[in-house]
C-alpha atoms as a PDB file:
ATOM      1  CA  UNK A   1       0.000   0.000   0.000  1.00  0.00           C
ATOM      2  CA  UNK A   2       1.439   3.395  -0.875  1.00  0.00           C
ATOM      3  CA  UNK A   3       2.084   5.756   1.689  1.00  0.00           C
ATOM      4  CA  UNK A   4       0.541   9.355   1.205  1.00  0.00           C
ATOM      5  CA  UNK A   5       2.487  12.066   0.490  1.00  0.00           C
ATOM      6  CA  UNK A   6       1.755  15.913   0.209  1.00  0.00           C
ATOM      7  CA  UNK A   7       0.068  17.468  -2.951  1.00  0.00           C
ATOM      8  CA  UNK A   8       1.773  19.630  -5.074  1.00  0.00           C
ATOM      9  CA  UNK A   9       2.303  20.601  -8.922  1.00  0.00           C
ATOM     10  CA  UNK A  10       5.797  20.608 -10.047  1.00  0.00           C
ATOM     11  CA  UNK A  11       6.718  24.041 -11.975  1.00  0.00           C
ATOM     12  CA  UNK A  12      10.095  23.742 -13.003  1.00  0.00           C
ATOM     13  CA  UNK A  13      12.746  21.370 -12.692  1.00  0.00           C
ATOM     14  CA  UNK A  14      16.390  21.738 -12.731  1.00  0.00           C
ATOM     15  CA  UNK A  15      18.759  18.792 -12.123  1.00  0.00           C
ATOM     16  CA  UNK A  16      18.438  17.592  -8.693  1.00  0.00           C
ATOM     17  CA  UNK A  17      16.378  21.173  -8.063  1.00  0.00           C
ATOM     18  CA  UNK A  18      12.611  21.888  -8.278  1.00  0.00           C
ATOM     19  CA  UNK A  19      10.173  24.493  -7.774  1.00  0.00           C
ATOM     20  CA  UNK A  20       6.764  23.086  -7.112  1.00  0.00           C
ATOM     21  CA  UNK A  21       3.106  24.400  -5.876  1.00  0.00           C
ATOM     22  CA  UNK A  22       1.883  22.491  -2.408  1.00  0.00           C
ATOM     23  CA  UNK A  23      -1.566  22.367  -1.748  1.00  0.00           C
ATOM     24  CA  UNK A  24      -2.535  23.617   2.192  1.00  0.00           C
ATOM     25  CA  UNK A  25      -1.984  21.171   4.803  1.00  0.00           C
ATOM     26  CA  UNK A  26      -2.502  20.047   7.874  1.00  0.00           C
ATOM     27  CA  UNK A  27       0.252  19.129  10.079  1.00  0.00           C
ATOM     28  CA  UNK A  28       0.457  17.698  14.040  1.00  0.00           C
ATOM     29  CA  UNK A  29       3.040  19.580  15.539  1.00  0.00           C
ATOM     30  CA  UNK A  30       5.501  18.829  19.061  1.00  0.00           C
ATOM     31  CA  UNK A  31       8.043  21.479  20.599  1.00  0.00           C
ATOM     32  CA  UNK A  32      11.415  19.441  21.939  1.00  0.00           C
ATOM     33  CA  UNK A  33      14.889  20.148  23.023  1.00  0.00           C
ATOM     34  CA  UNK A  34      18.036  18.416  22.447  1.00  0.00           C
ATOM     35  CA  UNK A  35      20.455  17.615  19.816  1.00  0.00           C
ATOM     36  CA  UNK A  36      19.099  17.077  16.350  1.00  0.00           C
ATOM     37  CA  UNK A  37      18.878  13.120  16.663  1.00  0.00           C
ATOM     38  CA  UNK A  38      17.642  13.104  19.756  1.00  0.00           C
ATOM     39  CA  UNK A  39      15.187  15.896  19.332  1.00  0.00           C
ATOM     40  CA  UNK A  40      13.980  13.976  16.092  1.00  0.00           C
ATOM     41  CA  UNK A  41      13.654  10.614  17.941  1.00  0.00           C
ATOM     42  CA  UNK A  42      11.534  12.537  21.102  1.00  0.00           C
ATOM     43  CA  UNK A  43       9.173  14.590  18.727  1.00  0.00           C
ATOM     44  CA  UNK A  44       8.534  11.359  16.292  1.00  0.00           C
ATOM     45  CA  UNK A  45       7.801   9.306  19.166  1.00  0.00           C
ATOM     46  CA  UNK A  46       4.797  12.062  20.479  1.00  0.00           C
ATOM     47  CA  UNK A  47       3.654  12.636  17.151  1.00  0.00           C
ATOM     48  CA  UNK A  48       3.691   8.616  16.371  1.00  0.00           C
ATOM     49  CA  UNK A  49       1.537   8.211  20.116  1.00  0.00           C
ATOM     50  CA  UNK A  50      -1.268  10.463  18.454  1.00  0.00           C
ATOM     51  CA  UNK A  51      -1.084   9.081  15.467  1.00  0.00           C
ATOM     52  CA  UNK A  52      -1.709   5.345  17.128  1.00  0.00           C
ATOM     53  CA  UNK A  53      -4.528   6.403  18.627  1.00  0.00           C
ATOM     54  CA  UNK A  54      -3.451   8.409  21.650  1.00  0.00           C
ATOM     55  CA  UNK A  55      -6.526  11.045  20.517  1.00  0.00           C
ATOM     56  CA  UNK A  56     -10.054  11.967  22.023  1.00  0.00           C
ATOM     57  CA  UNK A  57     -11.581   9.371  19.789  1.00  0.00           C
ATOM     58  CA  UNK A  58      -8.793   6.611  19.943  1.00  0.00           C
ATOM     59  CA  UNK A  59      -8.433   6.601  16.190  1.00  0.00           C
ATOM     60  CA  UNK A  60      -5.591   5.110  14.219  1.00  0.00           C
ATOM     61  CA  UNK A  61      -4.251   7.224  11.773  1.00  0.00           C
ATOM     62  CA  UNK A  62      -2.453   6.560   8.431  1.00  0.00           C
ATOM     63  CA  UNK A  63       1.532   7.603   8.467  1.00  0.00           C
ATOM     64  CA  UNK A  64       2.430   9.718   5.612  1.00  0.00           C
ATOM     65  CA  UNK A  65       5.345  11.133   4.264  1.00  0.00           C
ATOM     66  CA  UNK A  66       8.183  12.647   4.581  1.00  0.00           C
ATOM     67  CA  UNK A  67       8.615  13.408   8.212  1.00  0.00           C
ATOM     68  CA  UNK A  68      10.925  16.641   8.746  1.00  0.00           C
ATOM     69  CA  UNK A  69      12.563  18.961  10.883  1.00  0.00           C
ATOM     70  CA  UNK A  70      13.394  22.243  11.229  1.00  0.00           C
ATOM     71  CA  UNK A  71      14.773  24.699  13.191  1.00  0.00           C
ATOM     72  CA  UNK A  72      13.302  27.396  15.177  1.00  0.00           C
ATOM     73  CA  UNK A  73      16.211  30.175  14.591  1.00  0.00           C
ATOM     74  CA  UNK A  74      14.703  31.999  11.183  1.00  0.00           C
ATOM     75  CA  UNK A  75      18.257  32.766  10.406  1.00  0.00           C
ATOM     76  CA  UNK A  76      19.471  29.095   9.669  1.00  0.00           C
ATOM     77  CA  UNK A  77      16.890  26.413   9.848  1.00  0.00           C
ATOM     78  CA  UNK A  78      17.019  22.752   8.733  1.00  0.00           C
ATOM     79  CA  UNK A  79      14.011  20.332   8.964  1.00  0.00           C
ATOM     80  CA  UNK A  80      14.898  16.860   8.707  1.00  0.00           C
ATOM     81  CA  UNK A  81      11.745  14.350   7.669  1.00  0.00           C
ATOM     82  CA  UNK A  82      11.551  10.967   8.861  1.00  0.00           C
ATOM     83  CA  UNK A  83       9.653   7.759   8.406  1.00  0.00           C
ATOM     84  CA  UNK A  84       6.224   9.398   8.716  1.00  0.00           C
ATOM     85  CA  UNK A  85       4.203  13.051   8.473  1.00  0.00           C
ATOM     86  CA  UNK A  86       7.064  14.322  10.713  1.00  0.00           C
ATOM     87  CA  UNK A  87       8.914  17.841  10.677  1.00  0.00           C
ATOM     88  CA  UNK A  88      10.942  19.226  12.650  1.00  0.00           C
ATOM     89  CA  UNK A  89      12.140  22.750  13.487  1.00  0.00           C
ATOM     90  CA  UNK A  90      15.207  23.793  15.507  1.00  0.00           C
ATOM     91  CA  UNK A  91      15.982  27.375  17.464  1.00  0.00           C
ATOM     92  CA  UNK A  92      19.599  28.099  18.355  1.00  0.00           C
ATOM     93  CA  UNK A  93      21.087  28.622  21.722  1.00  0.00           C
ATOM     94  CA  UNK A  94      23.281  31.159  22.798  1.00  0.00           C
ATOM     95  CA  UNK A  95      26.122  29.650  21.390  1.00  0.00           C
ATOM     96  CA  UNK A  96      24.724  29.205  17.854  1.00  0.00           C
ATOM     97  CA  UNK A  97      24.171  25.331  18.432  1.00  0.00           C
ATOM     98  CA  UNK A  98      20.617  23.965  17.815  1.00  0.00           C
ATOM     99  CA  UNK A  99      18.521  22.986  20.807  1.00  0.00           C
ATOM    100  CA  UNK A 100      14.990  23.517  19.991  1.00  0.00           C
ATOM    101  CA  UNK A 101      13.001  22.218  17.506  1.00  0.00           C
ATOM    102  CA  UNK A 102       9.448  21.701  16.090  1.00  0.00           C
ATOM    103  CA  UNK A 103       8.823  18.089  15.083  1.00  0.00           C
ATOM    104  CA  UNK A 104       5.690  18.100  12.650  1.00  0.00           C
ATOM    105  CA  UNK A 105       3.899  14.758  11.053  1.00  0.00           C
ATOM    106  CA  UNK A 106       1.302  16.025   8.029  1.00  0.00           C
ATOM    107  CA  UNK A 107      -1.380  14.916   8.289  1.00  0.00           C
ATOM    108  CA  UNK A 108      -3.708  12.648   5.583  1.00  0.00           C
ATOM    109  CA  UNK A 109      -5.575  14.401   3.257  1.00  0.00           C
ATOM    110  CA  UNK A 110      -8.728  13.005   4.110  1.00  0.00           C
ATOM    111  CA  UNK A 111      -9.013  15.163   7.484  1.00  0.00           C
ATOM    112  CA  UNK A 112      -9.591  18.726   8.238  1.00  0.00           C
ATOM    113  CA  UNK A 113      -9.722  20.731  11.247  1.00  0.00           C
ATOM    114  CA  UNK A 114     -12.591  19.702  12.446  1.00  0.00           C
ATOM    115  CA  UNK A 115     -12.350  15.621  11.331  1.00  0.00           C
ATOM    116  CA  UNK A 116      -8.943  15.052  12.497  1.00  0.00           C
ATOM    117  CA  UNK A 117      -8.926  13.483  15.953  1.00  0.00           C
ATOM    118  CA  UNK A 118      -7.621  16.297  18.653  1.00  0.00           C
ATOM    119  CA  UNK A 119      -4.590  14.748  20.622  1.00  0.00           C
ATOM    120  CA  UNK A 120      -4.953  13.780  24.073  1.00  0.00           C
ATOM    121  CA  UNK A 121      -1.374  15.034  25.085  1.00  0.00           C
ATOM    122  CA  UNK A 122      -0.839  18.298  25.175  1.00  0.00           C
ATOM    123  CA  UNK A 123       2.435  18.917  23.790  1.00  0.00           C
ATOM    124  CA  UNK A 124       0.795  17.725  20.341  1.00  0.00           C
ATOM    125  CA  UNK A 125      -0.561  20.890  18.192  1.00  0.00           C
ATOM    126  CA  UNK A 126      -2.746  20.941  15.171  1.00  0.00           C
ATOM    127  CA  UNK A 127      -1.761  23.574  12.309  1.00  0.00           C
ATOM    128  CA  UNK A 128      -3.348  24.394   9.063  1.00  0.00           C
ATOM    129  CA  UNK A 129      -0.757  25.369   6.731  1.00  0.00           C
ATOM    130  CA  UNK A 130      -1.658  27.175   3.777  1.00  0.00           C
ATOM    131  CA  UNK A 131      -0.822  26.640  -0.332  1.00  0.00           C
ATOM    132  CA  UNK A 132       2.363  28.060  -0.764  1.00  0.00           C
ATOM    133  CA  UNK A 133       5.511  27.699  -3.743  1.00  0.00           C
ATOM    134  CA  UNK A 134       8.409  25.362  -2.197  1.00  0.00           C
ATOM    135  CA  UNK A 135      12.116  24.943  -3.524  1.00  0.00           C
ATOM    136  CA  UNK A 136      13.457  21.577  -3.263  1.00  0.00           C
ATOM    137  CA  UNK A 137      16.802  19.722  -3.729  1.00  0.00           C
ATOM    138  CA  UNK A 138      16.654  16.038  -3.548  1.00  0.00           C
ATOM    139  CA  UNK A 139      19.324  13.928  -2.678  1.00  0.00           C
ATOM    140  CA  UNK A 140      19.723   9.818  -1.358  1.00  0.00           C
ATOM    141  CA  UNK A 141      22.197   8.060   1.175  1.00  0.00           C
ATOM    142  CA  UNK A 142      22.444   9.012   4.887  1.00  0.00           C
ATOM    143  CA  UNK A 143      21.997  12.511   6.050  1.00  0.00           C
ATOM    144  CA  UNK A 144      24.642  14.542   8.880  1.00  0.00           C
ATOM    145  CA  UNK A 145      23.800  18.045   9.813  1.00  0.00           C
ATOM    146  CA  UNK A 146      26.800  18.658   7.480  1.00  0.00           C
ATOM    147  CA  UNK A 147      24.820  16.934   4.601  1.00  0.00           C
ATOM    148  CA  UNK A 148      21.980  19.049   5.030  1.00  0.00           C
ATOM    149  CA  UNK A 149      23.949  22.201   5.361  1.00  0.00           C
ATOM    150  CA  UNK A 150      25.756  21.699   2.399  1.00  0.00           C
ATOM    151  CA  UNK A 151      22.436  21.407   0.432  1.00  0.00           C
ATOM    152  CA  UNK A 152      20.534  24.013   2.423  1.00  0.00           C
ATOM    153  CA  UNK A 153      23.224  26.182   0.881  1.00  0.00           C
ATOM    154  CA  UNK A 154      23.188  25.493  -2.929  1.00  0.00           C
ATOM    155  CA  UNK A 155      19.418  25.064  -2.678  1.00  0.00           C
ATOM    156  CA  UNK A 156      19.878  29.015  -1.586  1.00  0.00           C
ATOM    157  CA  UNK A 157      22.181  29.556  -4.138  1.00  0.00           C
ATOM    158  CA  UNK A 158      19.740  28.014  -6.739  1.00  0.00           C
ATOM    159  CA  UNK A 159      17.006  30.143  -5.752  1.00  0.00           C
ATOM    160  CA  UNK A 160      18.978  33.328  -5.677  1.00  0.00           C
ATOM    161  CA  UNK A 161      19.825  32.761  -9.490  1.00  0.00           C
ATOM    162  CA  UNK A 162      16.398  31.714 -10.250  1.00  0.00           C
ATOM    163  CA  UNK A 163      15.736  35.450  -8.796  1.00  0.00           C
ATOM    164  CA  UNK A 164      13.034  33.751  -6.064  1.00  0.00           C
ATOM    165  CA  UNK A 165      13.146  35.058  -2.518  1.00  0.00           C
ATOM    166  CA  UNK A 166      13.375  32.301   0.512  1.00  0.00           C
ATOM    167  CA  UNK A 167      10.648  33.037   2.798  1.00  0.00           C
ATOM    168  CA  UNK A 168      11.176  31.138   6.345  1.00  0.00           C
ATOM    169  CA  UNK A 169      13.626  28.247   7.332  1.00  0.00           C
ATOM    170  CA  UNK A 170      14.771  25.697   5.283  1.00  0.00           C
ATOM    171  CA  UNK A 171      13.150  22.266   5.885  1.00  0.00           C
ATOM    172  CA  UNK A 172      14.916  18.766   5.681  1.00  0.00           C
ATOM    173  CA  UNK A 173      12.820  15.985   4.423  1.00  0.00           C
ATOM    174  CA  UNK A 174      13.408  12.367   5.155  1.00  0.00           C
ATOM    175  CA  UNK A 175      10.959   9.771   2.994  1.00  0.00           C
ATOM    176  CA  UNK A 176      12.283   6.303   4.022  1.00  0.00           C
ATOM    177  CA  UNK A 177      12.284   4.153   7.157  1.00  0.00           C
ATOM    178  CA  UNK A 178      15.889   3.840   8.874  1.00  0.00           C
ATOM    179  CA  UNK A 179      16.350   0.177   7.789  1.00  0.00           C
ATOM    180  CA  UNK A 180      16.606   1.320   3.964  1.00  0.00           C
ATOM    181  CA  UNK A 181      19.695   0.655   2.101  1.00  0.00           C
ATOM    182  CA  UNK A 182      21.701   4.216   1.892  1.00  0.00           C
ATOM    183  CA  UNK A 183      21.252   4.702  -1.998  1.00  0.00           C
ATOM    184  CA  UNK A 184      17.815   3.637  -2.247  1.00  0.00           C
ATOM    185  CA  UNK A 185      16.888   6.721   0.704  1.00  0.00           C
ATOM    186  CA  UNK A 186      15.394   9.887  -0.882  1.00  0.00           C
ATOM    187  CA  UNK A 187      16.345  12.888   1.187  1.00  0.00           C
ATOM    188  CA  UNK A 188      15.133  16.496   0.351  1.00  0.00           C
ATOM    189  CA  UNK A 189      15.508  19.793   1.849  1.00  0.00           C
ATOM    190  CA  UNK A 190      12.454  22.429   0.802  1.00  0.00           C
ATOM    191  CA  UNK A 191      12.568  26.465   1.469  1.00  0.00           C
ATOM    192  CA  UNK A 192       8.981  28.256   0.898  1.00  0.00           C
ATOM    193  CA  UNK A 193       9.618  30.946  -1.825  1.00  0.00           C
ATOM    194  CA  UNK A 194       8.416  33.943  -4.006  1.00  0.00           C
ATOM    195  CA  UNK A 195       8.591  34.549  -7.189  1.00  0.00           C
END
């Protein structure tokens, strides 16, 4: 069975860069400190308890992907997705390192604000996010903070020549389970833009 995966059009493609049009969505969203793996593993496991049924009406809910991560400092962001609707966003401390983040699963199409179950814990928030234009640079094998930098950066590059303008964090996007073979993983990091 295929696993959902956000809506969108593709506008333009570029090598291993696209532009594309999402469609709104609606994401489940968890606040959590630590590094960036253990942040990741905290906010997926909270998300995943919803998800299972850990809601008002004790309803399972269908994983999607990617899951993803990204930071809370606007200046330099990275959102990492996982093995389900996960994202998650990271703010810096005072010495520049990365302590904070907002995990975020989306959620299935088939809900909105009022259908979706409402999570019992309260850490777990419901967002609507609305259509918006996304950069993306896709890439496989295993991801490092360093990986994701280095690709944050000529994804910024990209869109700079492209004459675009970056509007929030970057996002990193992670679409397979951990058990799948390096070159067969497909890794993305997205940055909202304008034209």
């Amino acid at each position: 069975m295929a696993t959902e995966e956000p809506k969108y059009t593709l506008l333009e493609k570029s090598g291993p860069f696209e532009l594309r049009a999402y469609a709104p969505q609606l994401i489940a969203e968890v606040k959590v400190e630590g590094d960036l793996d253990a942040a990741s593993s905290q906010g997926f496991r909270l998300i995943a308890a919803f998800i299972f049924g850990q809601n008002q009406v004790n309803e399972k809910i269908a994983m999607t992907t990617p899951v993803g991560i990204e930071s809370s400092d606007q200046q330099k962001s990275t959102k990492i997705a996982m093995t389900a609707p996960v994202g998650i966003e990271a703010a810096k401390s005072e010495k520049g390192v990365a302590n904070q983040w907002a995990v975020s699963f989306v959620m299935p199409s088939e809900y909105t604000l009022d259908t979706l179950p409402k999570p019992l814990n309260s850490q777990v928030k419901i967002r609507q996010l609305p259509a918006e234009n996304r950069a993306a640079i896709t890439f496989s094998g295993f991801y490092s903070e360093d990986t994701v930098l280095e690709k944050t950066k000529a994804l910024e590059d990209w869109i700079k020549a492209k004459n675009m303008q970056a509007v929030g964090p970057s996002q990193f996007a992670r679409y397979n389970p951990p058990w799948t073979l390096p070159f067969m993983r497909r890794n993305e990091v997205m940055i909202r833009v304008r034209n």
